[in-house]
PDB file of N, CA and C in Angstrom:
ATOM      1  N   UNK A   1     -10.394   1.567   2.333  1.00  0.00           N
ATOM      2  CA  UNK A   1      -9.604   2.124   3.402  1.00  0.00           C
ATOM      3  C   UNK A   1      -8.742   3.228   2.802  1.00  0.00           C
ATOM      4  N   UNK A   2      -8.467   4.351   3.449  1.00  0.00           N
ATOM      5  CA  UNK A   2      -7.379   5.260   2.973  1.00  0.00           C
ATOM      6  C   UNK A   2      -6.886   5.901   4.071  1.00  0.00           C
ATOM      7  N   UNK A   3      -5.657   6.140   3.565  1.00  0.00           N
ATOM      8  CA  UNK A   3      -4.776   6.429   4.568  1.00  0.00           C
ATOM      9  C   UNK A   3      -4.027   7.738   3.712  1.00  0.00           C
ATOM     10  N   UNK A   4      -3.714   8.802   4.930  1.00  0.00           N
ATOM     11  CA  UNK A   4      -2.895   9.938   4.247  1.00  0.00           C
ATOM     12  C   UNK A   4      -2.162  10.242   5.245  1.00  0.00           C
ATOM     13  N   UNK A   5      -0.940  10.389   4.713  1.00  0.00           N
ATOM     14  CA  UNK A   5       0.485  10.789   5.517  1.00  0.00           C
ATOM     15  C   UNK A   5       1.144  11.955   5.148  1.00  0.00           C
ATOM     16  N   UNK A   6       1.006  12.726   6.061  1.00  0.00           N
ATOM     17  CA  UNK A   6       1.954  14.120   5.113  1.00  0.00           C
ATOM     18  C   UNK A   6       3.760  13.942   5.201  1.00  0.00           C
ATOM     19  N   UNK A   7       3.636  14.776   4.456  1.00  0.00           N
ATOM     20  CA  UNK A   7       5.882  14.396   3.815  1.00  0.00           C
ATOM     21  C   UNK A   7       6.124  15.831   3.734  1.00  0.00           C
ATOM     22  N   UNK A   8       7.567  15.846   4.126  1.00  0.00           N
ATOM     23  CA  UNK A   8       8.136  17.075   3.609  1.00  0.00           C
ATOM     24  C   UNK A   8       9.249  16.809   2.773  1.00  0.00           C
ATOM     25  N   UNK A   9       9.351  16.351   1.948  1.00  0.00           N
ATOM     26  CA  UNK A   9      10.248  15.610   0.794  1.00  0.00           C
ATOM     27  C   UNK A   9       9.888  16.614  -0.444  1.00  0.00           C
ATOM     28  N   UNK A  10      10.599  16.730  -1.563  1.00  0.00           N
ATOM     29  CA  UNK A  10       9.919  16.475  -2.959  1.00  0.00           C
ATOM     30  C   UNK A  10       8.866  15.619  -3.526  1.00  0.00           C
ATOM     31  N   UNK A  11       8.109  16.035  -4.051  1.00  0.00           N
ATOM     32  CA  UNK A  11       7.145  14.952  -4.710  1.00  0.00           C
ATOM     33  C   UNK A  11       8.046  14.072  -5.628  1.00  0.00           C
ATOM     34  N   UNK A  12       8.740  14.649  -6.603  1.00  0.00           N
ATOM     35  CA  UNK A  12       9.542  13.456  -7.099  1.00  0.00           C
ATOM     36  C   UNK A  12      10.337  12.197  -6.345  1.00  0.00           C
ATOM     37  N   UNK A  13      10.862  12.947  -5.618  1.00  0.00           N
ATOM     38  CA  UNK A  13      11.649  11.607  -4.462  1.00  0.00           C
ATOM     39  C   UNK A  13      10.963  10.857  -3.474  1.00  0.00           C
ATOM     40  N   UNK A  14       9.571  10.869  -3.562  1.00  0.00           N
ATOM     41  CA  UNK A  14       8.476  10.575  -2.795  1.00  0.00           C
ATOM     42  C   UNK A  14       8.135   9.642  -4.023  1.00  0.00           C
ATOM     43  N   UNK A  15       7.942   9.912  -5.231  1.00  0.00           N
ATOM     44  CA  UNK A  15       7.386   9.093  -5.984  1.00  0.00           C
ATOM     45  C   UNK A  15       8.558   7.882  -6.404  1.00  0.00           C
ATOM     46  N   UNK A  16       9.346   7.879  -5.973  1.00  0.00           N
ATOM     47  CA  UNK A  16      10.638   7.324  -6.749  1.00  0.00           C
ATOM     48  C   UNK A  16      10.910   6.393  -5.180  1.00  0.00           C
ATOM     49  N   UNK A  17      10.737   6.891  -3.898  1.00  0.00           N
ATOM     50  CA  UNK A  17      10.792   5.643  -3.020  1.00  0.00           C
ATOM     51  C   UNK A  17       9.754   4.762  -3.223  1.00  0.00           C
ATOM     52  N   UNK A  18       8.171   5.723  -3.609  1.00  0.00           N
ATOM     53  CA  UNK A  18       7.020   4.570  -3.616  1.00  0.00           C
ATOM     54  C   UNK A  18       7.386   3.562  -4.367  1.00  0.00           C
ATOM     55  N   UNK A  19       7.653   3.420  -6.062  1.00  0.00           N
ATOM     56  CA  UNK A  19       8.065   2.971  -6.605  1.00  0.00           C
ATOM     57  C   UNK A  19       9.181   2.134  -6.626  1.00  0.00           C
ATOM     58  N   UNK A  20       9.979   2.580  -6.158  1.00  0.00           N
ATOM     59  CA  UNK A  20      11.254   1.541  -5.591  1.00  0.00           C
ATOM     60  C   UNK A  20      10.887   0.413  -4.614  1.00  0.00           C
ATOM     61  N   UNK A  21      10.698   0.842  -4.195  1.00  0.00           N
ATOM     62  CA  UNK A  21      10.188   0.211  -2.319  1.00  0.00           C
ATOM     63  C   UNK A  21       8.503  -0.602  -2.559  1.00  0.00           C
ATOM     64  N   UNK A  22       7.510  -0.056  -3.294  1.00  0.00           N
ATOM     65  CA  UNK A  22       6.376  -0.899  -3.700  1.00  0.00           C
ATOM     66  C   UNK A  22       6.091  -2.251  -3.435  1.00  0.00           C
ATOM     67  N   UNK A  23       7.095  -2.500  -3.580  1.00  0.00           N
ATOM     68  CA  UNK A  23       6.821  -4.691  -3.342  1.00  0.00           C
ATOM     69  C   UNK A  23       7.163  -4.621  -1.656  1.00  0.00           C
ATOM     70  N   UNK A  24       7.939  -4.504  -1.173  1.00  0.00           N
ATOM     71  CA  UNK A  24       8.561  -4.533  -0.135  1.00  0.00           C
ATOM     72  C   UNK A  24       7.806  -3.702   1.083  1.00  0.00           C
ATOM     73  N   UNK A  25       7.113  -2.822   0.338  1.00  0.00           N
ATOM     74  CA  UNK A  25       6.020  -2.319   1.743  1.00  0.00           C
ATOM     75  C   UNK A  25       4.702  -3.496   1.651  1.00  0.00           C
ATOM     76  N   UNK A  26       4.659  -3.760   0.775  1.00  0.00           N
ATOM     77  CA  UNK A  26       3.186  -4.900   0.951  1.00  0.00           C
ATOM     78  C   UNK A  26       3.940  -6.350   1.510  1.00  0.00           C
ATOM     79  N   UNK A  27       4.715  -7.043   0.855  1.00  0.00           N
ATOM     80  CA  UNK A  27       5.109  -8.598   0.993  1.00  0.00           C
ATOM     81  C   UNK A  27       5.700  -8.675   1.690  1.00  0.00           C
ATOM     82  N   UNK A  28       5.533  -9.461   3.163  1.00  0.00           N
ATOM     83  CA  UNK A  28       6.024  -9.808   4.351  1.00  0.00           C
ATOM     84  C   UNK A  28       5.736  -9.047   5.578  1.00  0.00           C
ATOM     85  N   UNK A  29       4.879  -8.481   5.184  1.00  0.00           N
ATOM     86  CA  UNK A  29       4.133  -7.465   5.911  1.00  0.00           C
ATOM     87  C   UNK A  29       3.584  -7.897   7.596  1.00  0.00           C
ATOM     88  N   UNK A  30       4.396  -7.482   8.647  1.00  0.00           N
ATOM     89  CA  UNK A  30       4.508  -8.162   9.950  1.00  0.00           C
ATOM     90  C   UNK A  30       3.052  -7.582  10.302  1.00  0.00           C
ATOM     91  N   UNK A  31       2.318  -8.489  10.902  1.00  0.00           N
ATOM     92  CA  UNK A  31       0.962  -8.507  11.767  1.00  0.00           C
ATOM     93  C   UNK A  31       0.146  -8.903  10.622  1.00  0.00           C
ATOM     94  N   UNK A  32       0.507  -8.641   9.537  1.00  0.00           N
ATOM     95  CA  UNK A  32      -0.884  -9.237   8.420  1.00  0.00           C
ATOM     96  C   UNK A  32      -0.547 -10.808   8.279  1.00  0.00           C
ATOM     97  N   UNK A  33      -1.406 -11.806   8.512  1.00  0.00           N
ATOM     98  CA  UNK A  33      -1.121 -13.527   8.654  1.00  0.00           C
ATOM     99  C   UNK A  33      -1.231 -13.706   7.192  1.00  0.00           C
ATOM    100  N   UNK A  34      -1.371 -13.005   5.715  1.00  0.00           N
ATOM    101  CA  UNK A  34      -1.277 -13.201   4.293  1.00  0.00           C
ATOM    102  C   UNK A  34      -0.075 -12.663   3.942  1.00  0.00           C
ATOM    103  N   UNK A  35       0.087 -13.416   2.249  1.00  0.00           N
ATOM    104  CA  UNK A  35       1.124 -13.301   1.252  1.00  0.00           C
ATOM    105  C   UNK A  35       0.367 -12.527   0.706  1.00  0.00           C
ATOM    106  N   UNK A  36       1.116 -11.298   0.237  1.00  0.00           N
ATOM    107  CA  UNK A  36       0.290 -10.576  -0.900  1.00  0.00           C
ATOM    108  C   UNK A  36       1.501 -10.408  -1.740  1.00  0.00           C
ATOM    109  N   UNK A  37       0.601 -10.483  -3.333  1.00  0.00           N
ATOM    110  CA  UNK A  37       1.154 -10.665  -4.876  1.00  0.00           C
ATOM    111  C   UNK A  37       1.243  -9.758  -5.399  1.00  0.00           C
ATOM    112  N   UNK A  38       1.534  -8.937  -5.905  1.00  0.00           N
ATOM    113  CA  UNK A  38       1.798  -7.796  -7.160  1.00  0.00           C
ATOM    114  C   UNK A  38       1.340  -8.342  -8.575  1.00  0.00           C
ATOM    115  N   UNK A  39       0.443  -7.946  -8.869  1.00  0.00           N
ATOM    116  CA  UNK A  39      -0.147  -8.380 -10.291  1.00  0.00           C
ATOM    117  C   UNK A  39      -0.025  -7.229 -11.049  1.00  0.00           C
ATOM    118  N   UNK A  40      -0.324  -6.221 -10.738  1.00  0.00           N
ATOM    119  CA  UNK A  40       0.068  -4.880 -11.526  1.00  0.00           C
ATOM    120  C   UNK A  40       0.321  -4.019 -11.090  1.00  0.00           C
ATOM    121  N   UNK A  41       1.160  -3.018 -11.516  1.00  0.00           N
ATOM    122  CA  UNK A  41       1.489  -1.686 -10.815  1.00  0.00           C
ATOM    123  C   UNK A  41       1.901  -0.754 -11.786  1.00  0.00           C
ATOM    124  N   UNK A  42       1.147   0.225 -11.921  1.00  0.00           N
ATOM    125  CA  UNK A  42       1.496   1.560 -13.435  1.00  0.00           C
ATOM    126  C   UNK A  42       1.133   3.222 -12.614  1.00  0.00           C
ATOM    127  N   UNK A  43       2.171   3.720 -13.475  1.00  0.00           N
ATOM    128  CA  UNK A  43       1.842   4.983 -12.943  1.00  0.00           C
ATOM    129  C   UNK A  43       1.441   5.893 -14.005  1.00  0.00           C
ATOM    130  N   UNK A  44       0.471   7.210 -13.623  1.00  0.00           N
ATOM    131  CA  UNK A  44       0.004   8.108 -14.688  1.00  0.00           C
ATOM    132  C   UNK A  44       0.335   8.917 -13.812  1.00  0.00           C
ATOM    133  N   UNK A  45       1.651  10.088 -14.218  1.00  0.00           N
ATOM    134  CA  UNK A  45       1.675  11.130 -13.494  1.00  0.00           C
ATOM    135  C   UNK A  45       1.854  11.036 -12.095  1.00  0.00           C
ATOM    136  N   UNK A  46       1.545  11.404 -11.119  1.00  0.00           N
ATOM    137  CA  UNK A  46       2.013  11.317  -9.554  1.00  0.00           C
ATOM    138  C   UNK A  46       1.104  10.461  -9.119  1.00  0.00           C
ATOM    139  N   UNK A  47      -0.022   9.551  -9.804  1.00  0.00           N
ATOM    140  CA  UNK A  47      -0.630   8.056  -9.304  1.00  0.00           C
ATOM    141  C   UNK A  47       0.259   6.717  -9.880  1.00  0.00           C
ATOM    142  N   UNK A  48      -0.428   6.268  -8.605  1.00  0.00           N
ATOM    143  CA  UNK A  48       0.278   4.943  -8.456  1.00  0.00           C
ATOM    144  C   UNK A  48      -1.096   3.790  -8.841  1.00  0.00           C
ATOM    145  N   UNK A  49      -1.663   3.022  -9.348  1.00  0.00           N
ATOM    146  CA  UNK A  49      -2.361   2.504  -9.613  1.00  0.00           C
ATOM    147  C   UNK A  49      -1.565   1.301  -9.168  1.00  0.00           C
ATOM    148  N   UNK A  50      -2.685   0.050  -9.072  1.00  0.00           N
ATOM    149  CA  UNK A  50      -2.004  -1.022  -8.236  1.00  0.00           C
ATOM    150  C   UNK A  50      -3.395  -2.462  -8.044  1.00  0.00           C
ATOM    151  N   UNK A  51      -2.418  -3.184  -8.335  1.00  0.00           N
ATOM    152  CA  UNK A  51      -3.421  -4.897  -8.004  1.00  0.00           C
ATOM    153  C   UNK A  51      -2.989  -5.767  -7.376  1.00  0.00           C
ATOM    154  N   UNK A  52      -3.064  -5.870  -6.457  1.00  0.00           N
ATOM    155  CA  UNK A  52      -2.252  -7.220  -5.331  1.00  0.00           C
ATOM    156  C   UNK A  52      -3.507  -8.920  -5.911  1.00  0.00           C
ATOM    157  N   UNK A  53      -2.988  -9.531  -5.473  1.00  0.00           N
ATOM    158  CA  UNK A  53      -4.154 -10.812  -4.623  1.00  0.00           C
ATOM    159  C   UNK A  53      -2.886 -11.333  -3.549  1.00  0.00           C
ATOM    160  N   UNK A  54      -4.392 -11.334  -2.294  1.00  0.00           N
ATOM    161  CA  UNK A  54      -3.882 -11.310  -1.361  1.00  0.00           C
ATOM    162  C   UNK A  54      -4.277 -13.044  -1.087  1.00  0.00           C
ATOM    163  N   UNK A  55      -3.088 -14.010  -0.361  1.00  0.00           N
ATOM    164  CA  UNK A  55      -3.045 -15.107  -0.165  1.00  0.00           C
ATOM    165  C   UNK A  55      -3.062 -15.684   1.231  1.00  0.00           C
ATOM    166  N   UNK A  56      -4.057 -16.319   1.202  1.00  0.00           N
ATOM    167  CA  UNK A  56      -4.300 -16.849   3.238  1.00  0.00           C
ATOM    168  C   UNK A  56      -4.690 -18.324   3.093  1.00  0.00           C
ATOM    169  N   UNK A  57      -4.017 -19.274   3.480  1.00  0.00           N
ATOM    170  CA  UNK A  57      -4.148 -20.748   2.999  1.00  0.00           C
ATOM    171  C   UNK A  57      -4.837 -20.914   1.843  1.00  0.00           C
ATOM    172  N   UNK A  58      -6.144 -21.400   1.573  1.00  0.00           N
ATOM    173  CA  UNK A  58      -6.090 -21.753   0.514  1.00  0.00           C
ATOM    174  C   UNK A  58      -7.014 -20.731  -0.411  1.00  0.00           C
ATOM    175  N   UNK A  59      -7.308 -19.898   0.385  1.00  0.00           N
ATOM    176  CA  UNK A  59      -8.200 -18.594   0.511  1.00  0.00           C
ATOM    177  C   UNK A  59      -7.678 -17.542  -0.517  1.00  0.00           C
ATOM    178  N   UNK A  60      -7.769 -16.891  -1.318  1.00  0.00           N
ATOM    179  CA  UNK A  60      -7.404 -15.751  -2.010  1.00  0.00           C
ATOM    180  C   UNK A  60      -8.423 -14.608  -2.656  1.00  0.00           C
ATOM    181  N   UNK A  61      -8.056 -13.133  -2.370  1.00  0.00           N
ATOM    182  CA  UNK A  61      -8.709 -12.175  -2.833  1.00  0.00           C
ATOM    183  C   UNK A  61      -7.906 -11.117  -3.419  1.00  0.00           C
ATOM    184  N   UNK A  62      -8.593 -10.781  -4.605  1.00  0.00           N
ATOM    185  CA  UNK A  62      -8.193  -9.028  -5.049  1.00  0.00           C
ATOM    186  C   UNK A  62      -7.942  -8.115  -4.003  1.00  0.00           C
ATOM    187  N   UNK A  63      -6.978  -7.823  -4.154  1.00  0.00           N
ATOM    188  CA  UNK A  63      -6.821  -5.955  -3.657  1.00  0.00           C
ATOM    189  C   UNK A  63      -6.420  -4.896  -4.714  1.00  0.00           C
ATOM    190  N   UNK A  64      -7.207  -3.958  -4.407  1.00  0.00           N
ATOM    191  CA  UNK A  64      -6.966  -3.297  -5.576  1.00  0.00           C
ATOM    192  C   UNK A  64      -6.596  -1.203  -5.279  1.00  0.00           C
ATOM    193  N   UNK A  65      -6.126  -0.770  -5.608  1.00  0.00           N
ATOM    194  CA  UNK A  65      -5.839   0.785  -5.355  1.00  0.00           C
ATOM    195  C   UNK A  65      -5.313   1.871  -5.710  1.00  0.00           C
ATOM    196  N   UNK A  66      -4.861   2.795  -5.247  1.00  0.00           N
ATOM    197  CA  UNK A  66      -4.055   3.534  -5.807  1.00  0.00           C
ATOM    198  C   UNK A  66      -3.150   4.505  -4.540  1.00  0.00           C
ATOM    199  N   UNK A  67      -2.323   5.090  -5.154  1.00  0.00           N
ATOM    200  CA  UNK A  67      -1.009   5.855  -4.200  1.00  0.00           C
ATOM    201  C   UNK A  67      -0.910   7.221  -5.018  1.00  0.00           C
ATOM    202  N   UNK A  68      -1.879   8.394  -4.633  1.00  0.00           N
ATOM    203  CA  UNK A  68      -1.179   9.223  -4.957  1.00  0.00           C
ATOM    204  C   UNK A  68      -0.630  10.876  -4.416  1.00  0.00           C
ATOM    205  N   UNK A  69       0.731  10.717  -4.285  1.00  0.00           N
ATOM    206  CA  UNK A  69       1.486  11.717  -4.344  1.00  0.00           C
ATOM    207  C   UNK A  69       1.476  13.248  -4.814  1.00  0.00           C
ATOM    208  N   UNK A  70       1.364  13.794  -3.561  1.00  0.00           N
ATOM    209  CA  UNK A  70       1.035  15.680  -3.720  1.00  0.00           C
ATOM    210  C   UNK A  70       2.224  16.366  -3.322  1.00  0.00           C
ATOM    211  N   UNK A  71       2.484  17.119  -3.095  1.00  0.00           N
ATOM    212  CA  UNK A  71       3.704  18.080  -2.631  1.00  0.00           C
ATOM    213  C   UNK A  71       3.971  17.924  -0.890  1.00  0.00           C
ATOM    214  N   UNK A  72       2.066  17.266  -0.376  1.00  0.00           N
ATOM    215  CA  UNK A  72       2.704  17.811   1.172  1.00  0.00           C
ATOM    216  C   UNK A  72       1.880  16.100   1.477  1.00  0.00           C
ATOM    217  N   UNK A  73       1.273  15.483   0.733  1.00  0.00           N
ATOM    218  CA  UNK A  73       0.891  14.112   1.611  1.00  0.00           C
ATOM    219  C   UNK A  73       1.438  13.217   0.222  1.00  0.00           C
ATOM    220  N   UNK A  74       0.761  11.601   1.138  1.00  0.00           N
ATOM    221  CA  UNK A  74       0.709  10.549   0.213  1.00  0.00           C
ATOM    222  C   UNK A  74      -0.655  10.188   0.525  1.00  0.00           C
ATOM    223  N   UNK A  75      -1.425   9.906  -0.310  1.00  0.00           N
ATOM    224  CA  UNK A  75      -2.421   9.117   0.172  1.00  0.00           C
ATOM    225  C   UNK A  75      -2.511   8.055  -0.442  1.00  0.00           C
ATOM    226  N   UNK A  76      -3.171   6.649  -0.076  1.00  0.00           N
ATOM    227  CA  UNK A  76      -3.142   5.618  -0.238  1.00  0.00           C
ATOM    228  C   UNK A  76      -4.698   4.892  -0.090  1.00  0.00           C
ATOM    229  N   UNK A  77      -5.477   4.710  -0.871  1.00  0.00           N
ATOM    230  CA  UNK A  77      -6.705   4.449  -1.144  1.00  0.00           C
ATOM    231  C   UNK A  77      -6.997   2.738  -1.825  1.00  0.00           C
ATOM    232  N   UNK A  78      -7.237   2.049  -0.672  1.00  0.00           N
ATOM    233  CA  UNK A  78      -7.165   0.634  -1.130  1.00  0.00           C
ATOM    234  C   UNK A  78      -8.492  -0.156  -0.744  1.00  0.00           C
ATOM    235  N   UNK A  79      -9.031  -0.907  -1.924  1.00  0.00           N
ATOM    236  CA  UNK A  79     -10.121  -1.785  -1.332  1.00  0.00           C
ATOM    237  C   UNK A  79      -9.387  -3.434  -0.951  1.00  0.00           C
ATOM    238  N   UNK A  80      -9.396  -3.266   0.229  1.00  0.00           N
ATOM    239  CA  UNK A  80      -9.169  -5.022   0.576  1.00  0.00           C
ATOM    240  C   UNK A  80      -9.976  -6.196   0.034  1.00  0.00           C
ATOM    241  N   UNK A  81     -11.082  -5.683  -0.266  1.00  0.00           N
ATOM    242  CA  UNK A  81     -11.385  -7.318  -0.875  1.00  0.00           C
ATOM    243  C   UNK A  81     -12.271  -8.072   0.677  1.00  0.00           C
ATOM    244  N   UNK A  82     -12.278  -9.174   0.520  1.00  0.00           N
ATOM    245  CA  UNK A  82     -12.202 -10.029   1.440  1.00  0.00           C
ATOM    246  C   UNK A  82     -11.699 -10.336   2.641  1.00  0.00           C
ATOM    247  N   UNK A  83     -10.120  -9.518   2.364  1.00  0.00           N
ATOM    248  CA  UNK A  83      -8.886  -9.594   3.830  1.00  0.00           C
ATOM    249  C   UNK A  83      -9.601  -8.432   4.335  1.00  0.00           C
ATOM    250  N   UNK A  84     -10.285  -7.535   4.231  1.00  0.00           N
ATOM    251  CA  UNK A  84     -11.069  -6.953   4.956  1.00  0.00           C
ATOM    252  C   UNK A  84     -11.860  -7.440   6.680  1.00  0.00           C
ATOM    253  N   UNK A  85     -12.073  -8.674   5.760  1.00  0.00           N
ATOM    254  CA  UNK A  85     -12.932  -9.628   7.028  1.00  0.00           C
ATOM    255  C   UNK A  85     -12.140 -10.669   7.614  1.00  0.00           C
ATOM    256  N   UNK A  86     -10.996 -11.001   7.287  1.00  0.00           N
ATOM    257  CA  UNK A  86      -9.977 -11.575   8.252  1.00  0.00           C
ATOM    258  C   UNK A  86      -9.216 -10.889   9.061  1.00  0.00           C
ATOM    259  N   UNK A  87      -8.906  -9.704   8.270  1.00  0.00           N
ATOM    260  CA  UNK A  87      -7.610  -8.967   9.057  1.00  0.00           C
ATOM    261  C   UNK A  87      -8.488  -7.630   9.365  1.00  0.00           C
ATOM    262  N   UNK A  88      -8.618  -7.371  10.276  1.00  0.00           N
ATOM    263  CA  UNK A  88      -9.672  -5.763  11.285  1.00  0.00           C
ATOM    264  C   UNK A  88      -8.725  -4.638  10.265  1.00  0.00           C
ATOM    265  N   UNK A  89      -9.060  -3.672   9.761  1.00  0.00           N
ATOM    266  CA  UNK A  89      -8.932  -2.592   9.176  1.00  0.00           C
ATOM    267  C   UNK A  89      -7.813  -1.835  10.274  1.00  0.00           C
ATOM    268  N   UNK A  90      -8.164  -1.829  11.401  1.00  0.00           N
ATOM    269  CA  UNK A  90      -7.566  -0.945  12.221  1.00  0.00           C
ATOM    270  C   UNK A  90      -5.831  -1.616  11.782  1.00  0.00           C
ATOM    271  N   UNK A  91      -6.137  -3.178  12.137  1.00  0.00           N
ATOM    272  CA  UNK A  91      -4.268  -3.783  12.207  1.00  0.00           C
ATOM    273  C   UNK A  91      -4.003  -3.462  10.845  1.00  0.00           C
ATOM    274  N   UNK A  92      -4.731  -3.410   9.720  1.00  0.00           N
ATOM    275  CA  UNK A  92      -4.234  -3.296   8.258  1.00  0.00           C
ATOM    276  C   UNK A  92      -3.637  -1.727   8.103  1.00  0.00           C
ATOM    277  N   UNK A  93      -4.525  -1.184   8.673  1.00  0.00           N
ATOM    278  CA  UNK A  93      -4.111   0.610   8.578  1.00  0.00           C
ATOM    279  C   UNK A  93      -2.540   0.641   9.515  1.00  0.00           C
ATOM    280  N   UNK A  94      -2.676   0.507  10.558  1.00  0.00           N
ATOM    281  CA  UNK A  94      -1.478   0.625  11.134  1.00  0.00           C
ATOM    282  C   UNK A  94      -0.328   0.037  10.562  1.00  0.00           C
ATOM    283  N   UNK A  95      -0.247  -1.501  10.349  1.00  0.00           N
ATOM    284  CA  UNK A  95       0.501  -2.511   9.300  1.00  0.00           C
ATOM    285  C   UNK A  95       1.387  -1.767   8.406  1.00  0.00           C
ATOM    286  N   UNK A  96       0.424  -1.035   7.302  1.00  0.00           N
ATOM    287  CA  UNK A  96       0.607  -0.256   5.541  1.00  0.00           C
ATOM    288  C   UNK A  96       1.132   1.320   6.050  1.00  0.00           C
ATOM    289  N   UNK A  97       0.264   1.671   7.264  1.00  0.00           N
ATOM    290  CA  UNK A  97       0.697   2.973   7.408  1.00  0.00           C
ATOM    291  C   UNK A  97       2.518   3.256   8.344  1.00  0.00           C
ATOM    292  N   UNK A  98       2.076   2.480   9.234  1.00  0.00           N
ATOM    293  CA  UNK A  98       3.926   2.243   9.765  1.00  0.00           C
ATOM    294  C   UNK A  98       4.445   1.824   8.746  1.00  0.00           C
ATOM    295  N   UNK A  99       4.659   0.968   7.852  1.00  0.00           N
ATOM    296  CA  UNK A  99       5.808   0.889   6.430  1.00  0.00           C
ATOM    297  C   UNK A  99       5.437   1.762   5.437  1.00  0.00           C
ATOM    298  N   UNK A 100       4.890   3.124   5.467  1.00  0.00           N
ATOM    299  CA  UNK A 100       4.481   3.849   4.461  1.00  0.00           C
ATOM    300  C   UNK A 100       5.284   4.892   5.159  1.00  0.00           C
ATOM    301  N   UNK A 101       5.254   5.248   6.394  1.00  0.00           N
ATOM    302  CA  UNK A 101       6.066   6.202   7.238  1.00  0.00           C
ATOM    303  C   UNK A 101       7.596   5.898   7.610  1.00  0.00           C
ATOM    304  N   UNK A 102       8.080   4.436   7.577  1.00  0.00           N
ATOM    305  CA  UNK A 102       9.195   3.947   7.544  1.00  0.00           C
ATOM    306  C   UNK A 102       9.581   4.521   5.937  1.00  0.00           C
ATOM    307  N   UNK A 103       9.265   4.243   4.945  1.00  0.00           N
ATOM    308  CA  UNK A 103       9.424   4.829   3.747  1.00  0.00           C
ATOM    309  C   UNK A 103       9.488   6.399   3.500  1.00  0.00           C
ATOM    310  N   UNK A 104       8.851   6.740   4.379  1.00  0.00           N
ATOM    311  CA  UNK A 104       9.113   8.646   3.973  1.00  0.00           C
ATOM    312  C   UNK A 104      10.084   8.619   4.670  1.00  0.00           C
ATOM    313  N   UNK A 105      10.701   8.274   5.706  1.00  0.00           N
ATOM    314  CA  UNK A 105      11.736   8.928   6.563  1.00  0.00           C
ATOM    315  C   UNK A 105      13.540   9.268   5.855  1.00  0.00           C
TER     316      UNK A 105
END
């Protein structure tokens, strides 16, 4: 799935909310019925590299992606895994993309 949002920010202060804010746009995430984990998160330059596992009773899958930051978008390039087939792409896009746009503002 990917998602791109354009910003009129700095790229630095764009990279510095992703980063700040990172846990908190994925975990508790209203309309998604999973816990998702942070297993890794590193940056090279204006990417965001990234590993969730995502948690649904007793059910768990990888997510895996990246976030990266240009002068005029964000894009956000994630394979769901499995929550693919529980949760419809459409509610996941909207979900990540409304708290990705709550975050640029």
């Amino acid at each position: 799935m990917r998602i791109t949002i354009s910003h009129d920010r700095a790229k630095a202060e764009v990279i510095e909310s992703v980063d700040r804010s990172f846990n908190e746009m994925f975990q508790g995430a209203t309309g998604l019925p999973v816990r998702l984990v942070v297993e890794k998160k590193s940056w090279q330059g204006s990417v965001l590299s990234f590993a969730l596992t995502a948690k649904m009773g007793l059910l768990s899958t990888p997510i895996k992606g990246t976030v990266e930051v240009t002068d005029d978008d964000l894009t956000l390039e994630v394979d769901l895994g499995l929550l693919n087939r529980l949760v419809s792409e459409k509610t996941a896009r909207e979900v990540i993309g409304n708290r990705i746009k709550g975050l640029l503002k």
